[in-house]
Each structure stands twice: as C-alpha cells, then as structure tokens.
Protein backbone atom coordinates (compact mmCIF):
# COMPACT_ATOMS: atom_id res chain seq x y z
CA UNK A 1 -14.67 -30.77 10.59
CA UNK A 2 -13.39 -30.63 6.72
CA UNK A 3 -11.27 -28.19 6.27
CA UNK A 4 -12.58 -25.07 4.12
CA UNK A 5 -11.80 -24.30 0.93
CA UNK A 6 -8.17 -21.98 2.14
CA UNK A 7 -7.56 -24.98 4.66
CA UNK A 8 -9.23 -23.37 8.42
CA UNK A 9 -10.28 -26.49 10.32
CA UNK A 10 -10.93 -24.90 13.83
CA UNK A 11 -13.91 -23.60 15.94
CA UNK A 12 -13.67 -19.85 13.39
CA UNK A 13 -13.04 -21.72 10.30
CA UNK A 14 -16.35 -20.07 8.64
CA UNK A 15 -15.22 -16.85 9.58
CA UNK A 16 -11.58 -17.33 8.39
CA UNK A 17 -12.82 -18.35 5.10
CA UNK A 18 -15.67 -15.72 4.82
CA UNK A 19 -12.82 -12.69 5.89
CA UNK A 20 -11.17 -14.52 2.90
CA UNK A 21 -13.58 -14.53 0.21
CA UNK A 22 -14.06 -10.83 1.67
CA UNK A 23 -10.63 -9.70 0.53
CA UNK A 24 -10.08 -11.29 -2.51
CA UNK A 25 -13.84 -9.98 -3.32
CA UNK A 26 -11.56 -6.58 -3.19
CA UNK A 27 -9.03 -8.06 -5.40
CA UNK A 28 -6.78 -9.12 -2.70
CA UNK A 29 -5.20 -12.29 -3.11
CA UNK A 30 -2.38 -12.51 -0.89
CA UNK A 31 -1.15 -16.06 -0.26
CA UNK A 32 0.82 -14.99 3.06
CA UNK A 33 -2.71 -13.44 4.72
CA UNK A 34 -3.94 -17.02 4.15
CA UNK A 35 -0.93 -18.88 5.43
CA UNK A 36 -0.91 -16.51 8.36
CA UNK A 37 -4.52 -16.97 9.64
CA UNK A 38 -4.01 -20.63 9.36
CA UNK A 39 -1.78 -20.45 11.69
CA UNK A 40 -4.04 -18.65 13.98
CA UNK A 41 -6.71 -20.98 13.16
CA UNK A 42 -4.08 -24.04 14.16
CA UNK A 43 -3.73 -22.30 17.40
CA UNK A 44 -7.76 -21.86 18.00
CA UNK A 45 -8.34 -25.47 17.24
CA UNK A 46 -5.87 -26.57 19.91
CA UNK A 47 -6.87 -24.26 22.60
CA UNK A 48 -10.56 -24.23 21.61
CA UNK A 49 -11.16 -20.79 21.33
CA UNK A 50 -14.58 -20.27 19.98
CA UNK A 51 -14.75 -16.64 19.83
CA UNK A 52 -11.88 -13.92 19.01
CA UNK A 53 -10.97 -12.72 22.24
CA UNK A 54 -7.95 -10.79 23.59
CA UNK A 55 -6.21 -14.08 25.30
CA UNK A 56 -6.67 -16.28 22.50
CA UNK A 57 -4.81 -13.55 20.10
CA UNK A 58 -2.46 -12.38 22.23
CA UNK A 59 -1.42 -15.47 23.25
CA UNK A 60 -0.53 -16.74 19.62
CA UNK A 61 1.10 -13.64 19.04
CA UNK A 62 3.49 -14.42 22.16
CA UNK A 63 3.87 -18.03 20.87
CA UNK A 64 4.97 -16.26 16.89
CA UNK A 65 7.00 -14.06 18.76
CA UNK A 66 8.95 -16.31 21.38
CA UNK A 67 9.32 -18.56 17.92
CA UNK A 68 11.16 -15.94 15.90
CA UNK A 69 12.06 -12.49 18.35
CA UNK A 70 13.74 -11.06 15.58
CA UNK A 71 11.78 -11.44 12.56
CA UNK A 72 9.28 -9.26 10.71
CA UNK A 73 6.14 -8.41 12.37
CA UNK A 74 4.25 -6.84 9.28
CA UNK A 75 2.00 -10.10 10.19
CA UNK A 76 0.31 -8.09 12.92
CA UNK A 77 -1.92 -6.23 10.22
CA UNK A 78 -3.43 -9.44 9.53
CA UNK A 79 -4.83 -10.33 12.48
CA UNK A 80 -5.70 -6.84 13.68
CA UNK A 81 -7.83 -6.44 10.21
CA UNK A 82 -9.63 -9.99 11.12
CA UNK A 83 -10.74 -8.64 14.35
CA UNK A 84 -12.37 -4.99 12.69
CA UNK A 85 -14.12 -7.39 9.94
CA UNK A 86 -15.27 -9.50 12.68
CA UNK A 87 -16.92 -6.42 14.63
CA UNK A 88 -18.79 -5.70 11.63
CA UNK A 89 -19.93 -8.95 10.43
CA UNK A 90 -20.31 -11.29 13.56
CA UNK A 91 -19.26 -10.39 16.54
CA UNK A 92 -19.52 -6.41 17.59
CA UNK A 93 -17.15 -7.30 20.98
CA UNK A 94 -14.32 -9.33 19.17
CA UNK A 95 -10.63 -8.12 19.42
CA UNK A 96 -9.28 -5.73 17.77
CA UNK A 97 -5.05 -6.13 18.00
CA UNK A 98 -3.55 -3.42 20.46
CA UNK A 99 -1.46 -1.16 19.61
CA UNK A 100 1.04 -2.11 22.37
CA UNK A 101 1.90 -5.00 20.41
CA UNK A 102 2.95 -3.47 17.46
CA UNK A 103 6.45 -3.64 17.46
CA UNK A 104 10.14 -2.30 15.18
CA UNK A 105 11.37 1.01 14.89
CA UNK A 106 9.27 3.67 13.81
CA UNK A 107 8.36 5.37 10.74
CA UNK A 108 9.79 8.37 9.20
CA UNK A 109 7.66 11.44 9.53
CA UNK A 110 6.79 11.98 5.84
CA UNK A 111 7.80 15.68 4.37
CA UNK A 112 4.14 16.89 3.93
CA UNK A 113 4.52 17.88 -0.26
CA UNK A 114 2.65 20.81 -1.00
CA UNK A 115 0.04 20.75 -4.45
CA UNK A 116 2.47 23.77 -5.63
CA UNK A 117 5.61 21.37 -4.99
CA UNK A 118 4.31 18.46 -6.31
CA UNK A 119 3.22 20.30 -9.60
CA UNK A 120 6.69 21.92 -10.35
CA UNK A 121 8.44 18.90 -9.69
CA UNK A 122 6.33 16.72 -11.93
CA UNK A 123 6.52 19.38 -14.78
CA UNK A 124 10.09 19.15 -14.11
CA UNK A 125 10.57 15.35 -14.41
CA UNK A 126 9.35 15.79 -18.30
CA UNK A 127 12.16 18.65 -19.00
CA UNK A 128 14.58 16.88 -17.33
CA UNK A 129 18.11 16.59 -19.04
CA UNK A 130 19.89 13.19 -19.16
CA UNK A 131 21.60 11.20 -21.59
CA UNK A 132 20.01 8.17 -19.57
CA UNK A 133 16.59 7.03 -19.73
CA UNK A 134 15.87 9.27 -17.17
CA UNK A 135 15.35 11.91 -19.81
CA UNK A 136 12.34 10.90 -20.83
CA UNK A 137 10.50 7.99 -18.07
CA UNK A 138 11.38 10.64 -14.85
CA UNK A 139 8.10 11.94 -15.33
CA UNK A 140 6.19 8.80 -15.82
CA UNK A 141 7.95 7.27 -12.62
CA UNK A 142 6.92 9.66 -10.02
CA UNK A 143 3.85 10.25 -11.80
CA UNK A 144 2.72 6.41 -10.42
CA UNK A 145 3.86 7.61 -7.01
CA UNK A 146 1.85 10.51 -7.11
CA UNK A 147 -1.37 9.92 -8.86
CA UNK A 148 -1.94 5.85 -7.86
CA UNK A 149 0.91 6.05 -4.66
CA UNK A 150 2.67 3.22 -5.42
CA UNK A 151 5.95 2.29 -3.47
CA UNK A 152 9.32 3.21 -4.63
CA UNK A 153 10.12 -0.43 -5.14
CA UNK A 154 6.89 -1.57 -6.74
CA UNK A 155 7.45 1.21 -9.55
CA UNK A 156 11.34 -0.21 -10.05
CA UNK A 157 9.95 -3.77 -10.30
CA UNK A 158 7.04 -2.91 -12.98
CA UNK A 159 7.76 -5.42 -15.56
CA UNK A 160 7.15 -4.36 -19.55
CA UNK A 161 4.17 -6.56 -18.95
CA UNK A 162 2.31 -6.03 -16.12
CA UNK A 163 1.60 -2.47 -17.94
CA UNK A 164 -1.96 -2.76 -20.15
CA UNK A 165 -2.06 0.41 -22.28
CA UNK A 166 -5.22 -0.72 -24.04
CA UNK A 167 -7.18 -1.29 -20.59
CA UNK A 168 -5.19 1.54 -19.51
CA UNK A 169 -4.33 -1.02 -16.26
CA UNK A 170 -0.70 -2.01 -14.59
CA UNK A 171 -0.48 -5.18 -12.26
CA UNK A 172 1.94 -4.55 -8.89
CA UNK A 173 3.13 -8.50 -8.52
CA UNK A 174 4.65 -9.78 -5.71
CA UNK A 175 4.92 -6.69 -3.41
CA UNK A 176 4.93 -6.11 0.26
CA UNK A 177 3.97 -9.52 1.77
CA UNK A 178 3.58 -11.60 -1.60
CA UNK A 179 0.44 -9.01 -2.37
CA UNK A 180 -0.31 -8.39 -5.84
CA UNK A 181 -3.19 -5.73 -7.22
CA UNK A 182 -3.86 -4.65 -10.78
CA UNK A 183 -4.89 -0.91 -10.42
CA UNK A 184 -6.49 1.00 -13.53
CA UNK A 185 -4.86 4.27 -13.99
CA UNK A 186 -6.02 8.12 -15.44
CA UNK A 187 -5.52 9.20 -19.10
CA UNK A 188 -2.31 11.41 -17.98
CA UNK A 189 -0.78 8.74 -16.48
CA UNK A 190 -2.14 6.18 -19.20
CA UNK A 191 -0.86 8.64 -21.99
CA UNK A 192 3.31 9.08 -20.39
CA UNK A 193 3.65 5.57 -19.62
CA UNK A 194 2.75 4.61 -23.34
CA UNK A 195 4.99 7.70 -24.84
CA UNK A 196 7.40 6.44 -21.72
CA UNK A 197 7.66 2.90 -23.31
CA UNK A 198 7.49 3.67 -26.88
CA UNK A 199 10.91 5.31 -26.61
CA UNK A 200 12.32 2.43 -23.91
CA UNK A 201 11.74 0.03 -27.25
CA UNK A 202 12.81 2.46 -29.70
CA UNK A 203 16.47 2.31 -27.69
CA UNK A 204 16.15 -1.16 -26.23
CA UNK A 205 14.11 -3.39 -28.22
CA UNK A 206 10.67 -4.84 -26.70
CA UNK A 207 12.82 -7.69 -24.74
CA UNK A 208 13.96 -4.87 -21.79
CA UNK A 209 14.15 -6.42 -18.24
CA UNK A 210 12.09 -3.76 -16.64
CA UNK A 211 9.51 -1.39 -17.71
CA UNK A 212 11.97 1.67 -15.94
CA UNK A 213 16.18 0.89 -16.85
CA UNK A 214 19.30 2.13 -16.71
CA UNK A 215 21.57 3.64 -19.76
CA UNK A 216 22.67 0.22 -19.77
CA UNK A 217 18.81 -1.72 -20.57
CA UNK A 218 19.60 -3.25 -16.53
CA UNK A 219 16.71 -2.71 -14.31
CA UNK A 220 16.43 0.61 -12.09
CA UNK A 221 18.72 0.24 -8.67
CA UNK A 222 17.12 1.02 -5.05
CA UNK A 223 19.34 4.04 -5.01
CA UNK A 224 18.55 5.55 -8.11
CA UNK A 225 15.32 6.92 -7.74
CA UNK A 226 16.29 9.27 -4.62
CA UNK A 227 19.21 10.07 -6.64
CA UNK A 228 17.01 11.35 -9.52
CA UNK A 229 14.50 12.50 -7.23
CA UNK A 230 17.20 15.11 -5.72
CA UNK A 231 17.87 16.07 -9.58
CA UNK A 232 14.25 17.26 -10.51
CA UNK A 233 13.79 19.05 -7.26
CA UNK A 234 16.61 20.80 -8.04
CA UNK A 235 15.78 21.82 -11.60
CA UNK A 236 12.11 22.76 -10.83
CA UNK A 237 13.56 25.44 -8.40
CA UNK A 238 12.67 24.04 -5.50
CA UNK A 239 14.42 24.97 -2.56
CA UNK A 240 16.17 21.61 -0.57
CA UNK A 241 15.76 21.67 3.29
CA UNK A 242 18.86 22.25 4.92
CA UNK A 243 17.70 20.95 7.77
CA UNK A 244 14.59 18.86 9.47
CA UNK A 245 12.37 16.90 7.05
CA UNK A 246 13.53 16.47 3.63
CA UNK A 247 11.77 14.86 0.70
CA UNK A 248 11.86 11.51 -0.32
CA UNK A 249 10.20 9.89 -3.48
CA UNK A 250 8.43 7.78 -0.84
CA UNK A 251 6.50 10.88 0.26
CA UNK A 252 4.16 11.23 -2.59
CA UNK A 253 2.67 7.77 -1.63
CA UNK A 254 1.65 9.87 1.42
CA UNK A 255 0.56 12.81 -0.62
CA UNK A 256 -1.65 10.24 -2.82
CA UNK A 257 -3.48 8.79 0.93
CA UNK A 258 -3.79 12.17 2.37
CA UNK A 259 -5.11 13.89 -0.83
CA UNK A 260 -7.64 11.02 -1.05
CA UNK A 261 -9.32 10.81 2.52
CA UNK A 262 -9.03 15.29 2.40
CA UNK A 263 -11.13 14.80 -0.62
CA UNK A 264 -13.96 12.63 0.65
CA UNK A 265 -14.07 14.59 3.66
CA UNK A 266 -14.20 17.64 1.72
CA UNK A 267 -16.92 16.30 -0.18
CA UNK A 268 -19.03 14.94 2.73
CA UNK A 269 -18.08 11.28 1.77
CA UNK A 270 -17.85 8.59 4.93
CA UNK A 271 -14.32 8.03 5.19
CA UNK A 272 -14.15 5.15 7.20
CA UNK A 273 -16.61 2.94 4.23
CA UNK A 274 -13.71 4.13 1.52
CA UNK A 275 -10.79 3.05 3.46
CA UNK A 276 -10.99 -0.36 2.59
CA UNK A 277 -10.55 0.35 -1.20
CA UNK A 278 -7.91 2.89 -0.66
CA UNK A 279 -6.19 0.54 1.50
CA UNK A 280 -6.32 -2.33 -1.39
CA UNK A 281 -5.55 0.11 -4.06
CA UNK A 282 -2.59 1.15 -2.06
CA UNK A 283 -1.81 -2.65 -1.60
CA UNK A 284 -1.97 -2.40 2.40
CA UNK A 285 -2.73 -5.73 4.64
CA UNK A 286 -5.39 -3.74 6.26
CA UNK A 287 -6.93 -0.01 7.13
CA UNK A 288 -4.72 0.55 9.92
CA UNK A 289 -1.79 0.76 7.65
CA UNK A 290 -4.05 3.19 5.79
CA UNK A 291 -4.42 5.45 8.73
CA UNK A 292 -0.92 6.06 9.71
CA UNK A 293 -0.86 8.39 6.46
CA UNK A 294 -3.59 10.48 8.12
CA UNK A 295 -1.80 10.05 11.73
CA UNK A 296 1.51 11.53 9.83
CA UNK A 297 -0.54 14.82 8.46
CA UNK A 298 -0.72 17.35 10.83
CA UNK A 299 -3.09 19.15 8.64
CA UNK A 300 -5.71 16.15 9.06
CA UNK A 301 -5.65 15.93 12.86
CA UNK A 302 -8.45 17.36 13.64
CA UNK A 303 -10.35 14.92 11.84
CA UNK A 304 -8.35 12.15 12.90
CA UNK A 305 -9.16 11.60 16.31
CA UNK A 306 -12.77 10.53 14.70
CA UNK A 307 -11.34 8.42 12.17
CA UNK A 308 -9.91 6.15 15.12
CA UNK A 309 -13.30 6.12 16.91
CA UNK A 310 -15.05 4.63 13.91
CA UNK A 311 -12.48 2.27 12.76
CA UNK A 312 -14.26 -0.61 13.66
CA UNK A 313 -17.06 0.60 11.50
CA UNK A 314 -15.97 -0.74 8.22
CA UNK A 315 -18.66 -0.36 5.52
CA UNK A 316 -17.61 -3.33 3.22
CA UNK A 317 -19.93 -2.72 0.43
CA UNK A 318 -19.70 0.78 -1.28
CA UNK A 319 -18.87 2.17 -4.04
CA UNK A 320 -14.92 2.23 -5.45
CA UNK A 321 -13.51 5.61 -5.22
C-alpha cells in the first residue's frame, strides 16, 4: 500500500488520514497528533490489526510505555479521540482509551470563580497601580484568560505578531503538544489589546520581544502572572482564602469551559456536537480534555453524568459557537 498523504501505510491508513483531514478541517494542525498515530499505525501494520480494538491499543500503549516509563503521557488524548471519531464515522464498537490507563498525578481542583469575582477583578486589572507595564496590559492579560481561556503560558508567549487588530484575530503558536490555533476575539477584548499595545510601543518601540513585558522590554516570567494576579485580587477587595482552594490565573480558563457548556445547556443547545469546537478553540488534543472542566464544577454535575454517556456521540458538523 502507498502511504497516504500524512505517511499511514497499515490496514487503518484511510481512517488515520480521514481523522486527519477531520482535525485540521477544525483548524487543528498539530504535527505531534500526526507523528503519534503513525506510530500506532506502525504498530497495526506489524500486528495486522484491521479494526481498533482494545488489544491492539492497549498493547501499543504498553510497548510506548515500557519504551519510556517516565515520560509524558499527554499522548493518550490522541488515541482516545481516534477511537470516539471512529464510533461515529466507521465503526460504532471501536475502542475508546480507558480511563485506567491514564496515568501522572492529578489535577488541581480549580477555585470555581464566581461572575461577581471575575467582574471586580477584571475592573480592577485596568485601575491597577504600577510603574511596570503592568499598569496598563493587567487587564488585557487576564482578559484572554477569561473571555477566550487561554493558558497562562500561551498568553506570556503571545508574540507582537501573532496579534491581528484589523481581523480582530491572535494566533497561539507552538503550545501544548506543538498545537497552534488562531482564535478571533470580541470587540472588548479586540479594543484593550490594541490600547494595550499602543502604549507597549509608545515605551518600547515596535521591536518588543513579547506582546506582554517586563519594566525592562524582557518577556513576562512564569512567576509573574500569579504574582500580579495576587495584586488585583487584592485591590478589587476581594477577600484571599486563608485556607482550602485559592485562586490561580489558571482558573479562569476553567471559568471560560464551564461558562460555555452552562450556556448551551441553558439554551437547549446539544452539548456534546459543540465540544469539539470548544475543545479546538481551547487548543485541547481531544473532548476528553474538554470534559474534565465540567468533571471539576460541582455546579455542573448533575448534567455531567449525561455528558459521559454521550461522549461517543460526536456531531462533527455544526455550527461554531
């Protein structure tokens, strides 16, 4: 057999390559999803497997696993995703990755930000007092958390760039797994990042390493943002936990997932066909990274349980939210 177009030469080399076109379709491009599933197909071709059933997977996961015990498993997604796609569009008893194998320590329960919190603290972040940048791009920092949830680190990596005021657009490059996304935003957020970097150039020239610095024109450090985080909580009167949960920039990421799916359900919308774009806006390998953020919210656990059910029952053609 020639191999396909993303190199799958084995008995599910159509499927591979159709799952493929299928996520870049929804702008996802990841080179590592491709390079991963290859070597899945590899492992197929040798054994023969003809259909995706629970030996054939779990036995290449073993064989990954036995090859590198302590590395990153954030590979699992990919597979797992393959096998829900596969329900759908060939083959309504392939498998779908157990949770048993999913493996590394587990996530922090996320402090559940309330609309009131979130609102003070963001009016906050544009009073804020600094003779740093901070002064005036705190706002337009957490605002890309909160209203298009990106990770802490993909908002410190924005590049001057990757930020299209006229198509009112910003590219995340080379996040989580070597996934990149370009994600249009809303006229509040469009309207502080261009005030945002309009005073960035008026104090360091249009040649800045980062679209978010330092006093000193470097780029933003991992620490920072919790740092400044902690500062605007403070000033918009919020009270700090002294114990338990506490806040984390991190947690409006969750605020941004759980504010979306309470929405559509709110509105009578079928979750389970809009998880697929919220996962790819989000910049997730797959939906089941997606629905941890509705796992973490007690408030959505009624609904949950349901979600699960259907989560083989992905709708890929639907409207974007």
């Amino acid at each position: 057999m020639r191999p396909t177009e993303h190199g799958f030469v084995g008995p599910l080399a159509g499927e591979l390559e159709e799952y493929i076109r299928f996520k870049a379709s929804m702008g996802r491009h990841g080179a590592t999803r491709v390079r991963v599933l290859r070597s899945f197909d590899r492992h197929c071709l040798e054994h023969g497997a003809v259909r995706l059933e629970r030996g054939v997977v779990e036995r290449w996961i073993a064989h990954r696993i036995d090859a590198n015990p302590g590395g990153c498993r954030s590979w699992f997604s990919y597979i797992g995703d393959f096998g829900r796609w596969m329900r759908l569009a060939h083959d309504p008893d392939a498998y779908v990755l157990s949770d048993q194998w999913k493996a590394g320590s587990p996530r922090p329960t996320p402090y559940l930000l309330t609309d009131r919190e979130a609102a003070l603290f963001l009016r906050a972040a544009g009073t804020l007092e600094s003779p740093s940048p901070w002064a005036w791009q705190s706002r337009a920092f957490f605002m890309l958390m909160a209203c298009c949830g990106l990770r802490t680190r993909e908002v410190r990596r924005l590049a001057v760039g990757h930020v299209d005021h006229k198509a009112r657009s910003i590219d995340v490059v080379d996040s989580k797994a070597g996934r990149s996304r370009r994600l249009p935003v809303g006229d509040e957020v469009a309207a502080e990042l261009l005030e945002c970097d309009q005073r960035s150039r008026e104090r360091f020239g249009d040649d800045r390493p980062a679209f978010f610095v330092t006093s000193t024109g470097n780029p933003v450090s991992p620490g920072m943002p919790g740092v400044v985080f902690r500062r605007v909580w403070t000033r918009a009167g919020l009270e700090w936990p002294q114990a338990g949960k506490r806040p984390r920039p991190y947690d409006f990421r969750h605020r941004f997932a759980f504010a979306n799916i309470e929405r559509w359900t709110r509105d009578g919308v079928d979750v389970m066909s809009m998880l697929p774009y919220l996962a790819a806006y989000m910049g997730h390998a797959g939906i089941d990274s997606t629905l941890y953020y509705v796992h973490a919210s007690p408030d959505f656990m009624d609904g949950y349980a349901d979600l699960v059910a259907d989560a083989e029952r992905v709708v890929p053609e639907t409207e974007e939210p």
